[in-house]
Protein backbone atom coordinates (compact mmCIF):
# COMPACT_ATOMS: atom_id res chain seq x y z
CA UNK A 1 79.83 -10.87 -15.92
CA UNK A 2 77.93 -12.07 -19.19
CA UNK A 3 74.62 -13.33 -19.07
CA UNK A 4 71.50 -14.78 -21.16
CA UNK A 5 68.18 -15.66 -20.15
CA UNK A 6 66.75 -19.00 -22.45
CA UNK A 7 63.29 -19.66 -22.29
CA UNK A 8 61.49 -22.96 -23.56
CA UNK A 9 58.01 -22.34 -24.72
CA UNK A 10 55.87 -25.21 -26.22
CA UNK A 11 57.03 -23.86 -29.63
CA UNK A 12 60.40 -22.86 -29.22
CA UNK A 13 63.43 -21.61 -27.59
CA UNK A 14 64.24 -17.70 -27.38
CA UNK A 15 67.99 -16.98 -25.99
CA UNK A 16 67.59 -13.41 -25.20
CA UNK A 17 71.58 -11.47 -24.74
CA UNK A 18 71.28 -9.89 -21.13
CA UNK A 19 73.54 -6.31 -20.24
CA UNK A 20 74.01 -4.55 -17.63
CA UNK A 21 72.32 -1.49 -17.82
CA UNK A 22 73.72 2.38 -16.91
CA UNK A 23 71.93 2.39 -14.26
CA UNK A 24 73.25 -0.94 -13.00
CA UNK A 25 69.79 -3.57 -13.74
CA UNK A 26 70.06 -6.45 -16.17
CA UNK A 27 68.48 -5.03 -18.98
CA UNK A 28 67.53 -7.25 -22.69
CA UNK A 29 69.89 -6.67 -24.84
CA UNK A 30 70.44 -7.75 -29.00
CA UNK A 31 71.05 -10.15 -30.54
CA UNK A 32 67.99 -11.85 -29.88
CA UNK A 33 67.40 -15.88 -31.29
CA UNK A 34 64.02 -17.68 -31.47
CA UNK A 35 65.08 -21.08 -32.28
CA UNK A 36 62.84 -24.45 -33.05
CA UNK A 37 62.50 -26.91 -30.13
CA UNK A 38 64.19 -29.83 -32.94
CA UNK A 39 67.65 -27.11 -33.27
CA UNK A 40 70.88 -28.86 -33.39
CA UNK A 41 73.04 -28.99 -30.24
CA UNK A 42 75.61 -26.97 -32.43
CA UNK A 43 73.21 -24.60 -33.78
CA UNK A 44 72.14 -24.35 -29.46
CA UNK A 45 75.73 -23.82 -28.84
CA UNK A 46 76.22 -20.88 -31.56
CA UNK A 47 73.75 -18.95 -30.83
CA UNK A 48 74.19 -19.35 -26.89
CA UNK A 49 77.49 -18.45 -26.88
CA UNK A 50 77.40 -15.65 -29.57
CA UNK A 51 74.49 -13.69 -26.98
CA UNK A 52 76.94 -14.35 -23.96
CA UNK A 53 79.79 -13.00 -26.05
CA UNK A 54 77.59 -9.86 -27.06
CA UNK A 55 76.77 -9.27 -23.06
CA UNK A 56 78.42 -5.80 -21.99
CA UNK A 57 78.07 -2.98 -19.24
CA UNK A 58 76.68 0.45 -19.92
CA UNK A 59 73.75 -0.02 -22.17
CA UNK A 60 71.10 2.45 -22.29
CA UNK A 61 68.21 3.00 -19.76
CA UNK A 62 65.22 3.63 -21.21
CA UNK A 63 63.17 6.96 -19.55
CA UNK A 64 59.99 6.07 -17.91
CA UNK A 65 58.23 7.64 -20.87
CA UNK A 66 60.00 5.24 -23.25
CA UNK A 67 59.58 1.92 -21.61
CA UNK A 68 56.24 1.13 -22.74
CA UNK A 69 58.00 1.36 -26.21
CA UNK A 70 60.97 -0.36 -25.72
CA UNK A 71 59.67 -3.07 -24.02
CA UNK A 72 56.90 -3.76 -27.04
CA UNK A 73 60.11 -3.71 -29.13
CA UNK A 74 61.47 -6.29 -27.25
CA UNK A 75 58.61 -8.45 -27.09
CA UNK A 76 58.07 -7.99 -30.90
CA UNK A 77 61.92 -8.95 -31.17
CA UNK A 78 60.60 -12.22 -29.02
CA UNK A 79 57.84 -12.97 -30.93
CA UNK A 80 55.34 -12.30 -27.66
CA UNK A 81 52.41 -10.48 -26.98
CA UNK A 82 53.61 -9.77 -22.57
CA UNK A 83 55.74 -11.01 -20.52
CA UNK A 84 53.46 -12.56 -18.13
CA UNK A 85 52.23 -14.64 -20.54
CA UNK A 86 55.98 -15.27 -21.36
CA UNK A 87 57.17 -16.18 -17.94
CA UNK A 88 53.48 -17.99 -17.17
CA UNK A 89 53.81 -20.18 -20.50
CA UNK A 90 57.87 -21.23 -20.46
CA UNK A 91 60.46 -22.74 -18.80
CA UNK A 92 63.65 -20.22 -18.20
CA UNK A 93 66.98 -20.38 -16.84
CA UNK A 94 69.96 -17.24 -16.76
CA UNK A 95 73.19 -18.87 -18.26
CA UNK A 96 76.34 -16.50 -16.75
CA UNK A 97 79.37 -16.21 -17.54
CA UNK A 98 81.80 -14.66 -14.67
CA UNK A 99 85.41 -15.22 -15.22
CA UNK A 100 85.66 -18.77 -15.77
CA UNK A 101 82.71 -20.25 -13.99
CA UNK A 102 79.49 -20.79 -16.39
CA UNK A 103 76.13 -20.44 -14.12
CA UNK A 104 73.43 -21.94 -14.64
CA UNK A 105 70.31 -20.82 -12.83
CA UNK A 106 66.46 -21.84 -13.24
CA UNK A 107 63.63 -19.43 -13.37
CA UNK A 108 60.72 -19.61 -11.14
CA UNK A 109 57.47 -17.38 -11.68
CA UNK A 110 56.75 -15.26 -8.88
CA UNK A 111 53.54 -16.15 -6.82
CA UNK A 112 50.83 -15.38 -9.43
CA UNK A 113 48.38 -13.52 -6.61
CA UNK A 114 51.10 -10.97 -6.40
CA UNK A 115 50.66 -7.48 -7.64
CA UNK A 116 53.93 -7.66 -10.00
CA UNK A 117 54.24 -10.99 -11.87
CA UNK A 118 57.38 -11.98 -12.67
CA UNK A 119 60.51 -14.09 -12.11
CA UNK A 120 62.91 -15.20 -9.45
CA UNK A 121 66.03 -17.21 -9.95
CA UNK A 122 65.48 -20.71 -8.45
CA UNK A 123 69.07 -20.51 -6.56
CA UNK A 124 68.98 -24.04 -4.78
CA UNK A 125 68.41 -25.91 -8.45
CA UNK A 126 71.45 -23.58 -10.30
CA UNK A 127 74.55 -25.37 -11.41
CA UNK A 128 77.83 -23.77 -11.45
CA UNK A 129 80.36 -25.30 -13.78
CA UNK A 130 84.39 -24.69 -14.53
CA UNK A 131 84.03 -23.56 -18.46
CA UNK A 132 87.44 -24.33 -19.45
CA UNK A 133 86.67 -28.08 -17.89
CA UNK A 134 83.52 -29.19 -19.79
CA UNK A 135 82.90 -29.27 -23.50
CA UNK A 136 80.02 -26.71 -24.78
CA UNK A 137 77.72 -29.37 -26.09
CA UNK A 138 77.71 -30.82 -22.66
CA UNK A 139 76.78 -27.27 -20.94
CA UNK A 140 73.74 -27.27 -24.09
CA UNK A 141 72.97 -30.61 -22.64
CA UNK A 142 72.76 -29.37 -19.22
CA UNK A 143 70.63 -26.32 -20.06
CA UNK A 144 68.25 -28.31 -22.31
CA UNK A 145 67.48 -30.82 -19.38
CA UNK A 146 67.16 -27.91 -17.00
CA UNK A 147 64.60 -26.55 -19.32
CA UNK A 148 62.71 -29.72 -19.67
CA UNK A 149 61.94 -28.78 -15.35
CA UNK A 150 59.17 -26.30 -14.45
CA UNK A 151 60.39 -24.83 -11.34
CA UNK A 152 56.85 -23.15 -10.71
């Protein structure tokens, strides 16, 4: 399966490429895009499909001792300082790509009194569509009017 995770903040978008780790986890993956909330549905639709294309198995698991690092990289990459303030200031769905069915899934933040802060796909509100049925500016569409929707 390929995946992304899009988030909407109030300045921009950031379509972050999403692998599958060594280990087995979703892990952040390159290419990254931070995008202006005024990009062109084509220019949406490049760079969208470009990180699911770059999706693959296998990638490198950072050490304990290493993830403080790598995930500063990341957030650097992003153009954030956490990513609680991330997931507490944006709107986020996972677009995947499994054989020929696109999903698309809305992020919800995790109950904020919680230890761990984080996020949980929104499973009720996801939209599965056949990709070889729909054009790709509709999917953008789609994704851009599920973004507009805090599921918090």
């Amino acid at each position: 399966m390929k995946s992304c995770t899009i988030y909407k903040t109030n300045k921009n978008y950031i379509v972050v490429t999403e692998s599958t780790s060594d280990i087995g986890l979703g892990i952040i993956d390159d290419p990254i895009y931070t995008l202006p909330l005024d990009v062109s549905i084509d220019e949406f639709q490049k760079k969208l499909f470009e990180c699911l294309s770059k999706s693959k198995t296998g990638v490198y698991t950072p050490k304990n001792n290493e993830w403080a690092s790598w995930e500063k990289d990341q957030l650097l990459k992003m153009g954030q300082r956490s990513f609680t303030t991330l997931y507490k200031n944006s709107n986020s769905c996972q677009v995947s790509l499994d054989g020929n069915v696109l999903i698309i899934s809305p992020y919800k933040y995790y109950d904020p009194n919680r230890p761990k802060n984080g996020l949980c796909l929104a499973q009720d509100a996801e939209i599965k569509i056949d990709f070889s049925s729909v054009a790709k500016t509709e999917i953008i569409i789609m994704l851009i009017e599920m973004l507009n929707v805090s599921y918090k």
